[in-house]
PDB file of N, CA and C in Angstrom:
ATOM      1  N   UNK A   1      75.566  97.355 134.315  1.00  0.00           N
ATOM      2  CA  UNK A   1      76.339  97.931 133.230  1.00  0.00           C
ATOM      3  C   UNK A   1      77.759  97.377 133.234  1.00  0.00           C
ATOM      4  N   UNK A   2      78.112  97.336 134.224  1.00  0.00           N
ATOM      5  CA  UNK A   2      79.288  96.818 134.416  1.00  0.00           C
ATOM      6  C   UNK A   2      79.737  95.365 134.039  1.00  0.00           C
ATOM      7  N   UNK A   3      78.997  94.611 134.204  1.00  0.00           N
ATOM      8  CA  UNK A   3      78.832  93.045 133.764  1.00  0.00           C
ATOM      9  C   UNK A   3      78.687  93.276 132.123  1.00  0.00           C
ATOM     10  N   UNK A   4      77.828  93.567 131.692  1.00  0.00           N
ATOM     11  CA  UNK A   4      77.659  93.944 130.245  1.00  0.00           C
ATOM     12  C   UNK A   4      79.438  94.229 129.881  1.00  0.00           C
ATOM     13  N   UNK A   5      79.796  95.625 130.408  1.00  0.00           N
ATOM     14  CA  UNK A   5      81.514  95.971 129.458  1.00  0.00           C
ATOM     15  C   UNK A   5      81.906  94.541 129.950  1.00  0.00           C
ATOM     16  N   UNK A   6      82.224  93.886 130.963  1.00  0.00           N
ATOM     17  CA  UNK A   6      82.545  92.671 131.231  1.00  0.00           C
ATOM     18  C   UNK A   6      82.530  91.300 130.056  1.00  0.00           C
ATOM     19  N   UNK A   7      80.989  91.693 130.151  1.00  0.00           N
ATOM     20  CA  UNK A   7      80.523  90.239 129.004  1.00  0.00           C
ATOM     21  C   UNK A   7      81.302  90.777 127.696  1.00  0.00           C
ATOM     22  N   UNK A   8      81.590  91.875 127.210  1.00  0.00           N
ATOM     23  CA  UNK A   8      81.874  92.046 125.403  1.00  0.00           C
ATOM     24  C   UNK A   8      83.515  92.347 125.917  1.00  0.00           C
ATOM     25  N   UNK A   9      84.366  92.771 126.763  1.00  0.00           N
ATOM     26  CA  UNK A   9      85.521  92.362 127.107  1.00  0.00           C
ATOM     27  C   UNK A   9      86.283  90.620 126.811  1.00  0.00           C
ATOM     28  N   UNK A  10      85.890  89.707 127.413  1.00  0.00           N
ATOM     29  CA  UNK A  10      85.147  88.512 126.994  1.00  0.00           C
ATOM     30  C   UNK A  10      85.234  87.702 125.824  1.00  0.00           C
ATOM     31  N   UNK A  11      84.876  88.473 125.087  1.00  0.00           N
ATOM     32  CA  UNK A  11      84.363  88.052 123.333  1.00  0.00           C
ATOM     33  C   UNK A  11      85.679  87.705 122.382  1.00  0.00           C
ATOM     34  N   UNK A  12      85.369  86.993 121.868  1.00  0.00           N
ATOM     35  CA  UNK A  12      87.188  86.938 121.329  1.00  0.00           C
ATOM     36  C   UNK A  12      87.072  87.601 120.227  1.00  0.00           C
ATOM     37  N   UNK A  13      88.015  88.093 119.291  1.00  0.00           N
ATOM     38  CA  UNK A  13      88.612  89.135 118.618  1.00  0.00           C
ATOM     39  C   UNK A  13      88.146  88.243 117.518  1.00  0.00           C
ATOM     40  N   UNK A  14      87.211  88.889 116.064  1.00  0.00           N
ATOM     41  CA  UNK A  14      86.872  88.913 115.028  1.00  0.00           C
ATOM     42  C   UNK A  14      87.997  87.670 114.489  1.00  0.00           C
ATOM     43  N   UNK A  15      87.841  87.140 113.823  1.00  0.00           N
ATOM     44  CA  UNK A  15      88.407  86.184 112.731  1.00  0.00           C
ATOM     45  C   UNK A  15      89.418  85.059 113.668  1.00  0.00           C
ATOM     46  N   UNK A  16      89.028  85.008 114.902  1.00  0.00           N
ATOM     47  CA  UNK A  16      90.004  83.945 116.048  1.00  0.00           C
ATOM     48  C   UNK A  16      89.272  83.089 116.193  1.00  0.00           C
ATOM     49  N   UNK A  17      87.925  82.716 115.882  1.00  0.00           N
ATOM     50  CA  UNK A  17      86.802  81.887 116.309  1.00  0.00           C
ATOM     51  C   UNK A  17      87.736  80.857 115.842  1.00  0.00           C
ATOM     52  N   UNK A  18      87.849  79.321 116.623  1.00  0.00           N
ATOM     53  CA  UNK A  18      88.633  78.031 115.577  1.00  0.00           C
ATOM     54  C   UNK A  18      87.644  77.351 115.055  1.00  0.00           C
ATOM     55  N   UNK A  19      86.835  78.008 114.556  1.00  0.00           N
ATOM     56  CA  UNK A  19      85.616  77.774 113.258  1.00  0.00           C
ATOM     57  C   UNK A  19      85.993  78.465 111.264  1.00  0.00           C
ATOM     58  N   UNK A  20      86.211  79.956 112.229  1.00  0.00           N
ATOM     59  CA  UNK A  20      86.264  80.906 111.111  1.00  0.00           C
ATOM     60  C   UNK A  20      87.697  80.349 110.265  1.00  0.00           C
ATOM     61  N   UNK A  21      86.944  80.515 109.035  1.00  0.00           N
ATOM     62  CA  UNK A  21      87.336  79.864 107.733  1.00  0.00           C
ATOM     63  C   UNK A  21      88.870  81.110 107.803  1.00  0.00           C
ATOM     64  N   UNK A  22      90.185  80.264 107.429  1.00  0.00           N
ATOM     65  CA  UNK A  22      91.464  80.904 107.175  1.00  0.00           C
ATOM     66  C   UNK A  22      91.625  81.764 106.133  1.00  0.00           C
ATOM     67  N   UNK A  23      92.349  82.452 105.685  1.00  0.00           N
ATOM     68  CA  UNK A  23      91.962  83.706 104.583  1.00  0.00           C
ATOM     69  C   UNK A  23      93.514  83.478 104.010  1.00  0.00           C
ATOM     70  N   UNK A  24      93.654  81.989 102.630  1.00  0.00           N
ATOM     71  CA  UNK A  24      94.734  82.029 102.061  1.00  0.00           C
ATOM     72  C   UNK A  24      95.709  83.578 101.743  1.00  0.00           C
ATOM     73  N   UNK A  25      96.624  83.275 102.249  1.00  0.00           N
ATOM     74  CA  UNK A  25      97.712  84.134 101.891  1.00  0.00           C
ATOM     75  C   UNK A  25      98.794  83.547 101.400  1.00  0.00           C
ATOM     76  N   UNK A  26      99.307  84.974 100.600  1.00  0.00           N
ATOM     77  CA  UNK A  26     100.790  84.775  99.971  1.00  0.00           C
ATOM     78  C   UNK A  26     101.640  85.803 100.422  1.00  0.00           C
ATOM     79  N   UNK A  27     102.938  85.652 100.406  1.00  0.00           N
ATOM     80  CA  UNK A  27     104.024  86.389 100.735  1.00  0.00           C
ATOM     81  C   UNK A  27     104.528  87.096  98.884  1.00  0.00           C
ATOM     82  N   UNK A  28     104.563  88.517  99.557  1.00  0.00           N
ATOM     83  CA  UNK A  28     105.376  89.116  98.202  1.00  0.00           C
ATOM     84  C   UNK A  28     106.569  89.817  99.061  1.00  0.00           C
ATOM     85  N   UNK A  29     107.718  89.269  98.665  1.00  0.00           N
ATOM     86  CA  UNK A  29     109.078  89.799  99.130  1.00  0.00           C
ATOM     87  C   UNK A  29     109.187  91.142  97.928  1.00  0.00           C
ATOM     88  N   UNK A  30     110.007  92.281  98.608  1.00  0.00           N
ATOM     89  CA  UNK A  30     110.169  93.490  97.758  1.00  0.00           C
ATOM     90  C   UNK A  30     111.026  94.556  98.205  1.00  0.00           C
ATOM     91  N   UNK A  31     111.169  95.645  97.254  1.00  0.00           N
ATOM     92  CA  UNK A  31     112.105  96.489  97.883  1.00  0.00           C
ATOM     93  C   UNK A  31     110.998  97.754  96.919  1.00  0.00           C
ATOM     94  N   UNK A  32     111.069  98.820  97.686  1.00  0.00           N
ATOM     95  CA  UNK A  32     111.247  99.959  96.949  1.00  0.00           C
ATOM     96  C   UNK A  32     111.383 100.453  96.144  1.00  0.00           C
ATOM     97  N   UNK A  33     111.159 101.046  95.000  1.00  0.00           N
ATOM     98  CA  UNK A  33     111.562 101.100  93.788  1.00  0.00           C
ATOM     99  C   UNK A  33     111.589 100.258  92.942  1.00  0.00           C
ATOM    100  N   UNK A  34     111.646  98.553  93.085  1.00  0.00           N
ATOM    101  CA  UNK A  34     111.615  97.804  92.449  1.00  0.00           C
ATOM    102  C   UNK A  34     110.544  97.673  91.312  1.00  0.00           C
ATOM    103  N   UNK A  35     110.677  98.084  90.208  1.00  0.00           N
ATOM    104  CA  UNK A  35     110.123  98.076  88.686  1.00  0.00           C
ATOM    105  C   UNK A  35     108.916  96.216  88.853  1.00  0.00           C
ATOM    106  N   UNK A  36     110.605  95.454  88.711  1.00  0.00           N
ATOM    107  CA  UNK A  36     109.550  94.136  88.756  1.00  0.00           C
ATOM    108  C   UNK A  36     108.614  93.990  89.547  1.00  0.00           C
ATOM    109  N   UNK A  37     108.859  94.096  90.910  1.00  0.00           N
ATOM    110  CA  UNK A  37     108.258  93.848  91.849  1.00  0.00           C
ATOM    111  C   UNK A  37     106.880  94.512  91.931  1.00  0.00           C
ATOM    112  N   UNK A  38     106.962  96.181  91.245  1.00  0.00           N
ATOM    113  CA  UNK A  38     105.706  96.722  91.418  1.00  0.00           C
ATOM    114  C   UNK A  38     104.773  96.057  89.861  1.00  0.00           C
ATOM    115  N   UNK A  39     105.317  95.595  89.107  1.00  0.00           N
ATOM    116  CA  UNK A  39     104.908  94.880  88.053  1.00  0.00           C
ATOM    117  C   UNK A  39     104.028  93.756  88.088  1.00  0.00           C
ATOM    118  N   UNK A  40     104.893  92.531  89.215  1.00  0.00           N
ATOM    119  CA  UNK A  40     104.199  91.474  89.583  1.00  0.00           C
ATOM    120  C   UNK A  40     103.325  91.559  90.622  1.00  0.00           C
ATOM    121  N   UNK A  41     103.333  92.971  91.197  1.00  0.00           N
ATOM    122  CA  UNK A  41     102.057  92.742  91.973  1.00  0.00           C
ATOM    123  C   UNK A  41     100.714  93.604  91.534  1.00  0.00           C
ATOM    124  N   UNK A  42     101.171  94.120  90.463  1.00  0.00           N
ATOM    125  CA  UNK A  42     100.141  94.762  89.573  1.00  0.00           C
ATOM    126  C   UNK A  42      98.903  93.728  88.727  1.00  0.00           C
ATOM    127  N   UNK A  43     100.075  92.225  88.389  1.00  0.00           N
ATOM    128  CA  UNK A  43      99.601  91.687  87.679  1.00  0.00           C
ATOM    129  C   UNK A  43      98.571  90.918  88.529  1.00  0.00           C
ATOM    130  N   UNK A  44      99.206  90.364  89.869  1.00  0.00           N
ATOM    131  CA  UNK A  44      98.641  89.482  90.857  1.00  0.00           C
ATOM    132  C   UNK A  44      97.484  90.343  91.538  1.00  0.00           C
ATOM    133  N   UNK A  45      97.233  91.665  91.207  1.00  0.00           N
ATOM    134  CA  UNK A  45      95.900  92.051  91.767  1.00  0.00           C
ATOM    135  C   UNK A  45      94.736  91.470  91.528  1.00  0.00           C
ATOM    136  N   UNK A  46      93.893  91.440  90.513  1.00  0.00           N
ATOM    137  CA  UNK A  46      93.066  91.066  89.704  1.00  0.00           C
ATOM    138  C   UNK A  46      92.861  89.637  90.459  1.00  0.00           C
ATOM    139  N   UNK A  47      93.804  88.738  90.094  1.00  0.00           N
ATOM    140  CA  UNK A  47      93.861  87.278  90.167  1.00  0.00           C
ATOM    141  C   UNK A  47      93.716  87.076  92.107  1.00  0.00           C
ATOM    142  N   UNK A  48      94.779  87.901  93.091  1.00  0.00           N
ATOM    143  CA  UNK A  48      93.918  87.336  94.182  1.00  0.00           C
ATOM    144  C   UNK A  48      92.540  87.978  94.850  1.00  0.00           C
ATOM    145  N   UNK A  49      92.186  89.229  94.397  1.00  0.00           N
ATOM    146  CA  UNK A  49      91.062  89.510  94.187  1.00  0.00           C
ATOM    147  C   UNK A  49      89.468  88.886  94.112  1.00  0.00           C
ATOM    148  N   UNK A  50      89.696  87.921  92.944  1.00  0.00           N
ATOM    149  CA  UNK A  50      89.325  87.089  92.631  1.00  0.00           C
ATOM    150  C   UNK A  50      88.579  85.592  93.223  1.00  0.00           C
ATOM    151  N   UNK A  51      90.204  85.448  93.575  1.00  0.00           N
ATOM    152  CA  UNK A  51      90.610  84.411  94.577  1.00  0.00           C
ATOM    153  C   UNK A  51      90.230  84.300  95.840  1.00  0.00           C
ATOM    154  N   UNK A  52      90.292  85.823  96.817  1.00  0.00           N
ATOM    155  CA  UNK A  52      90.088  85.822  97.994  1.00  0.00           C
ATOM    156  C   UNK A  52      91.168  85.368  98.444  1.00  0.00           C
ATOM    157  N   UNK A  53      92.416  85.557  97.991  1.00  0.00           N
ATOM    158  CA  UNK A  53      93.287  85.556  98.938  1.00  0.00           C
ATOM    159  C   UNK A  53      94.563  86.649  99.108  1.00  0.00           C
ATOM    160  N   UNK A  54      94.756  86.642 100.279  1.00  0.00           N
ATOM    161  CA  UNK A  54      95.833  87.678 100.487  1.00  0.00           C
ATOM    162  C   UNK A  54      97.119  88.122 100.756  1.00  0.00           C
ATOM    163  N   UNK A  55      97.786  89.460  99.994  1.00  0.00           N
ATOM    164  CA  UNK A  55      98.921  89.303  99.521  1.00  0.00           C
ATOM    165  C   UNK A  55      99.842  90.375 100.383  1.00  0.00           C
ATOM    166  N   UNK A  56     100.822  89.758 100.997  1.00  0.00           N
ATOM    167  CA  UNK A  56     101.484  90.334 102.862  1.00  0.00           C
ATOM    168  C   UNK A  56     102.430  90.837 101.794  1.00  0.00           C
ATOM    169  N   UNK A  57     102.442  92.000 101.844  1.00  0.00           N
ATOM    170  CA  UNK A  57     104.386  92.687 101.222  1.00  0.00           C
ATOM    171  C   UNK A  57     104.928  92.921 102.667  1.00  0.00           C
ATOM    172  N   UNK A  58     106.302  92.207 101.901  1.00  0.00           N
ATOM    173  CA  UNK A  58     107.169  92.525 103.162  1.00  0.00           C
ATOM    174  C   UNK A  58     108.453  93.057 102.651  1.00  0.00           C
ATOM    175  N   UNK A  59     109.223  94.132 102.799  1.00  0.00           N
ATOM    176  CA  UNK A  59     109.652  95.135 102.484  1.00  0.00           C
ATOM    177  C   UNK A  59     111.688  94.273 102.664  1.00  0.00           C
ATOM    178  N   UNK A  60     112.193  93.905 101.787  1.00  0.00           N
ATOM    179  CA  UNK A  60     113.003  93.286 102.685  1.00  0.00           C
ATOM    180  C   UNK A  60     114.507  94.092 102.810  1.00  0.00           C
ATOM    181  N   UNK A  61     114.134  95.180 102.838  1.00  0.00           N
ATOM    182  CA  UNK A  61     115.116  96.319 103.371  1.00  0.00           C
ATOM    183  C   UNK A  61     115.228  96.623 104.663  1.00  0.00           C
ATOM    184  N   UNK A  62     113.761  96.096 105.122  1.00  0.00           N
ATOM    185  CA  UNK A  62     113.629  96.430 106.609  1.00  0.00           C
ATOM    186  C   UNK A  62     114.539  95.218 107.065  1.00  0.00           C
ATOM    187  N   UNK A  63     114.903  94.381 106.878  1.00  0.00           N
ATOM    188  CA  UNK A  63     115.318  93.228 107.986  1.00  0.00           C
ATOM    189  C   UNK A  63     117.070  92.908 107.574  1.00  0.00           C
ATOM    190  N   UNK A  64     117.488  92.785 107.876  1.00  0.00           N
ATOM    191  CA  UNK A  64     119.151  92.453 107.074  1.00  0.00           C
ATOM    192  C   UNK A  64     119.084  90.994 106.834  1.00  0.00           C
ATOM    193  N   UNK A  65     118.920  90.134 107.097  1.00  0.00           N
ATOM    194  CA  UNK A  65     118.793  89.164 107.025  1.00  0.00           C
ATOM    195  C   UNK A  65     117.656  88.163 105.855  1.00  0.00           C
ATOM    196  N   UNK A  66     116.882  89.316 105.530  1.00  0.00           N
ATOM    197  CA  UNK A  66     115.782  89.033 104.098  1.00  0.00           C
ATOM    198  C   UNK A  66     116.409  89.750 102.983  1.00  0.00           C
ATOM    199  N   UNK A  67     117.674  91.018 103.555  1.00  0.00           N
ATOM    200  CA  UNK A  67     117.684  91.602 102.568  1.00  0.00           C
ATOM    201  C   UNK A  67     119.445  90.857 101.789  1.00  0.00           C
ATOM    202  N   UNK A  68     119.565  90.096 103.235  1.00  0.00           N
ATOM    203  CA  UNK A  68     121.011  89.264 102.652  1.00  0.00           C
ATOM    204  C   UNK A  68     120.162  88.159 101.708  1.00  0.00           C
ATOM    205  N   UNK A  69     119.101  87.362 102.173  1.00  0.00           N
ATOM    206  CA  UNK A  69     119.064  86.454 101.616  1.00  0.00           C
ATOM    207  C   UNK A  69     117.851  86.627  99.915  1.00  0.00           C
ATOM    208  N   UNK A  70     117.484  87.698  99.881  1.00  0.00           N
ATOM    209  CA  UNK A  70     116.411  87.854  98.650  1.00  0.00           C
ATOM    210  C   UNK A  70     117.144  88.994  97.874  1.00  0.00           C
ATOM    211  N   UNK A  71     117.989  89.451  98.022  1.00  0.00           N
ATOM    212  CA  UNK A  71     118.378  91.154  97.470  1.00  0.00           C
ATOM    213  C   UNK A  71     118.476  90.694  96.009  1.00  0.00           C
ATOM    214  N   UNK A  72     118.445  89.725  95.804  1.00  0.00           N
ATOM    215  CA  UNK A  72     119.441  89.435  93.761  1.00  0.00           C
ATOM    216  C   UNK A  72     118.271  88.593  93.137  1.00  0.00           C
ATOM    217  N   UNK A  73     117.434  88.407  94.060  1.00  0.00           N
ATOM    218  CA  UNK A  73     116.381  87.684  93.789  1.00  0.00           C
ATOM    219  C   UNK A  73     114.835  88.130  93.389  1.00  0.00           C
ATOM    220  N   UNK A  74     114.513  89.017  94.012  1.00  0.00           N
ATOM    221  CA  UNK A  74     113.110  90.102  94.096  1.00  0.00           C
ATOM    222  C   UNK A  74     112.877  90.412  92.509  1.00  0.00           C
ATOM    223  N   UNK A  75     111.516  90.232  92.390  1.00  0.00           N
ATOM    224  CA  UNK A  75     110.503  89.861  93.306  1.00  0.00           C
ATOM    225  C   UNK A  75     110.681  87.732  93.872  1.00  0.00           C
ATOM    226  N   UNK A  76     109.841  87.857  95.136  1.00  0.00           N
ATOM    227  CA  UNK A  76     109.936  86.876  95.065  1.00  0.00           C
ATOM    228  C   UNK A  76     108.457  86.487  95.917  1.00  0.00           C
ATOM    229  N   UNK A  77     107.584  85.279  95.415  1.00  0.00           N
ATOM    230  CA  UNK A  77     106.285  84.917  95.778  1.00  0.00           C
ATOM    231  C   UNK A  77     106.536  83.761  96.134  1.00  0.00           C
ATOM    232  N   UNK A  78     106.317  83.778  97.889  1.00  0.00           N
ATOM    233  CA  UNK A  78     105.861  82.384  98.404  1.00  0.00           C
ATOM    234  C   UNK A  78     104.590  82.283  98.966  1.00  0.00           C
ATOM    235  N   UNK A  79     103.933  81.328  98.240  1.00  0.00           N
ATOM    236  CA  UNK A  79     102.967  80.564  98.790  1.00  0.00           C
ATOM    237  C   UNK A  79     102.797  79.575  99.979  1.00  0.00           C
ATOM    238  N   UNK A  80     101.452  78.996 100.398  1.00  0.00           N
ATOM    239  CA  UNK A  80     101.640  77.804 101.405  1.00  0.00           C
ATOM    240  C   UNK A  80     102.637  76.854 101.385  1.00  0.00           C
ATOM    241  N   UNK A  81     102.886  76.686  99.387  1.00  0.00           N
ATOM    242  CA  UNK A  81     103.703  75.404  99.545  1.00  0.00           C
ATOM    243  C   UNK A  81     105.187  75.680  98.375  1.00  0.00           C
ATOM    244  N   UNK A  82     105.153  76.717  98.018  1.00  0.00           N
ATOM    245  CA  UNK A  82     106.648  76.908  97.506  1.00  0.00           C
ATOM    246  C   UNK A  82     106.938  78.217  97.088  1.00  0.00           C
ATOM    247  N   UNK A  83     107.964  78.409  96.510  1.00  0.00           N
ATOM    248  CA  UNK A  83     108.183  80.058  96.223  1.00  0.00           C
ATOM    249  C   UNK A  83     108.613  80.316  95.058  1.00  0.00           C
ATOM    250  N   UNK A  84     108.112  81.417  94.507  1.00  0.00           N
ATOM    251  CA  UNK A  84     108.383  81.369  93.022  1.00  0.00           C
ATOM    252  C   UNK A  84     109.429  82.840  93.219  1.00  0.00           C
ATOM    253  N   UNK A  85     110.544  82.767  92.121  1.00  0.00           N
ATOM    254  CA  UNK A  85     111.739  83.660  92.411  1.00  0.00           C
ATOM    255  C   UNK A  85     111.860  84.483  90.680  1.00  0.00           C
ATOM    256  N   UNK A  86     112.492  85.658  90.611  1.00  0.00           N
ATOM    257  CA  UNK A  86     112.425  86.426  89.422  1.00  0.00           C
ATOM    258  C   UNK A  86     113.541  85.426  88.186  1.00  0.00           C
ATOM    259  N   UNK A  87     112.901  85.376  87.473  1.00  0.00           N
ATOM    260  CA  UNK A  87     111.764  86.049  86.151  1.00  0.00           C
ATOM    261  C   UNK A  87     110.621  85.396  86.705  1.00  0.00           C
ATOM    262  N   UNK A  88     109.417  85.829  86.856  1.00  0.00           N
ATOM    263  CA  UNK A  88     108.330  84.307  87.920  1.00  0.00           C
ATOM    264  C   UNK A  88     107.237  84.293  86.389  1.00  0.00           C
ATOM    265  N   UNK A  89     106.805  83.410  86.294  1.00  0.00           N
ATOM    266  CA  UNK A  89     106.578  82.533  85.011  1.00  0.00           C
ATOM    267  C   UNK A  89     104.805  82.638  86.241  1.00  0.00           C
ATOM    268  N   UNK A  90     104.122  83.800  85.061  1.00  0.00           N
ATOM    269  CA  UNK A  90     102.796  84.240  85.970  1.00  0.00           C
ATOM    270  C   UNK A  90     101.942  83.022  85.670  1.00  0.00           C
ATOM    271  N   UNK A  91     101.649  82.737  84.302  1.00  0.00           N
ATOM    272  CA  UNK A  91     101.204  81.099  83.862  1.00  0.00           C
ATOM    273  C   UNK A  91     101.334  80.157  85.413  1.00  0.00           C
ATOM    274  N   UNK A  92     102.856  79.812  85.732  1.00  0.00           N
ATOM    275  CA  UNK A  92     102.627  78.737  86.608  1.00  0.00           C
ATOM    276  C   UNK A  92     102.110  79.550  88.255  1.00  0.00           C
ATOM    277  N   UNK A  93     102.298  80.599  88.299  1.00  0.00           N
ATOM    278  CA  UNK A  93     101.907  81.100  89.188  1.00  0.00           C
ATOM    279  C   UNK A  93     100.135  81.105  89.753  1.00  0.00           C
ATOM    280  N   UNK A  94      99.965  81.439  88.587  1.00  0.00           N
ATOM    281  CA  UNK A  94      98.260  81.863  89.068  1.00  0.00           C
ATOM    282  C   UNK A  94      97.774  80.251  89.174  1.00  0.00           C
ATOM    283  N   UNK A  95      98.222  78.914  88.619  1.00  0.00           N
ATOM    284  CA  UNK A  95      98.015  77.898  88.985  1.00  0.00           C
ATOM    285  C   UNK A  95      98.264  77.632  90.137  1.00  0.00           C
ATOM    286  N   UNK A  96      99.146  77.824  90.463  1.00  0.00           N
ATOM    287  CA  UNK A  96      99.377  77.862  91.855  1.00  0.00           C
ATOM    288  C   UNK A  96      98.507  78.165  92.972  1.00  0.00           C
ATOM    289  N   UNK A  97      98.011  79.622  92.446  1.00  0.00           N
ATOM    290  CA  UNK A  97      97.274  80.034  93.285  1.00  0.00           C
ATOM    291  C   UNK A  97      95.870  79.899  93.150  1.00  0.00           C
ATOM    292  N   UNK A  98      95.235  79.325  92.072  1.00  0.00           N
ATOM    293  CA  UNK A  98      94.031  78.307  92.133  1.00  0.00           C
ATOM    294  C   UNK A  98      94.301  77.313  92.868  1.00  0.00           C
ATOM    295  N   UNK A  99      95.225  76.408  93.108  1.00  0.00           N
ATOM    296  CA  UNK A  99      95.256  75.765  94.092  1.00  0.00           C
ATOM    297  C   UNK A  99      95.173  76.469  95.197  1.00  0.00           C
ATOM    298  N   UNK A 100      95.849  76.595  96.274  1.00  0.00           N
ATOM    299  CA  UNK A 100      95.735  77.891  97.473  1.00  0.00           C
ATOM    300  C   UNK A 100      94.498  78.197  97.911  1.00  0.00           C
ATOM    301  N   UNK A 101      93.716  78.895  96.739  1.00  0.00           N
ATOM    302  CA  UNK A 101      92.498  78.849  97.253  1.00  0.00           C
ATOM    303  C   UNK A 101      91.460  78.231  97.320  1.00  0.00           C
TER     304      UNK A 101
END
């Protein structure tokens, strides 16, 4: 019995295999209350849904340093390969994120 908890101790942790396929993500920078922000990610449901890919909010009140550098900016969407900043133009966006995935 003991060898057994041993052997599944062992096992590496769900989605670490360096086989298992990566699970595109995007970054949504945000604050609280933010109107736009809960707007553009209303819109971006549907679409990464879709997509299969996934969307990290990161709150940038929590950090001083996200909230010095995004506060005038939010919402703001970065992808693998660039970041889209407010007014975000959803057209070039969701292209975007057909690429991505």
């Amino acid at each position: 019995m003991a060898g057994r908890a041993h052997a599944v101790a062992d096992r590496e942790e769900p989605g670490t295999h360096p086989i298992a396929p990566a699970i595109p993500t995007i970054i949504l920078y945000h604050r609280d209350g933010c109107h736009l922000c809960e707007q553009v990610l209303w819109e971006l449901r549907p679409h990464t849904a879709r997509l299969g890919i996934r969307v990290q909010e990161v709150d940038i009140t929590a950090d001083p340093a996200l909230w010095q550098r995004f506060r005038y900016l939010i919402p703001v969407i970065e992808t693998p390969t660039r970041a889209f900043f407010a007014p975000i133009d959803m057209e070039e966006l969701l292209q975007e994120l057909e690429e991505v995935a």
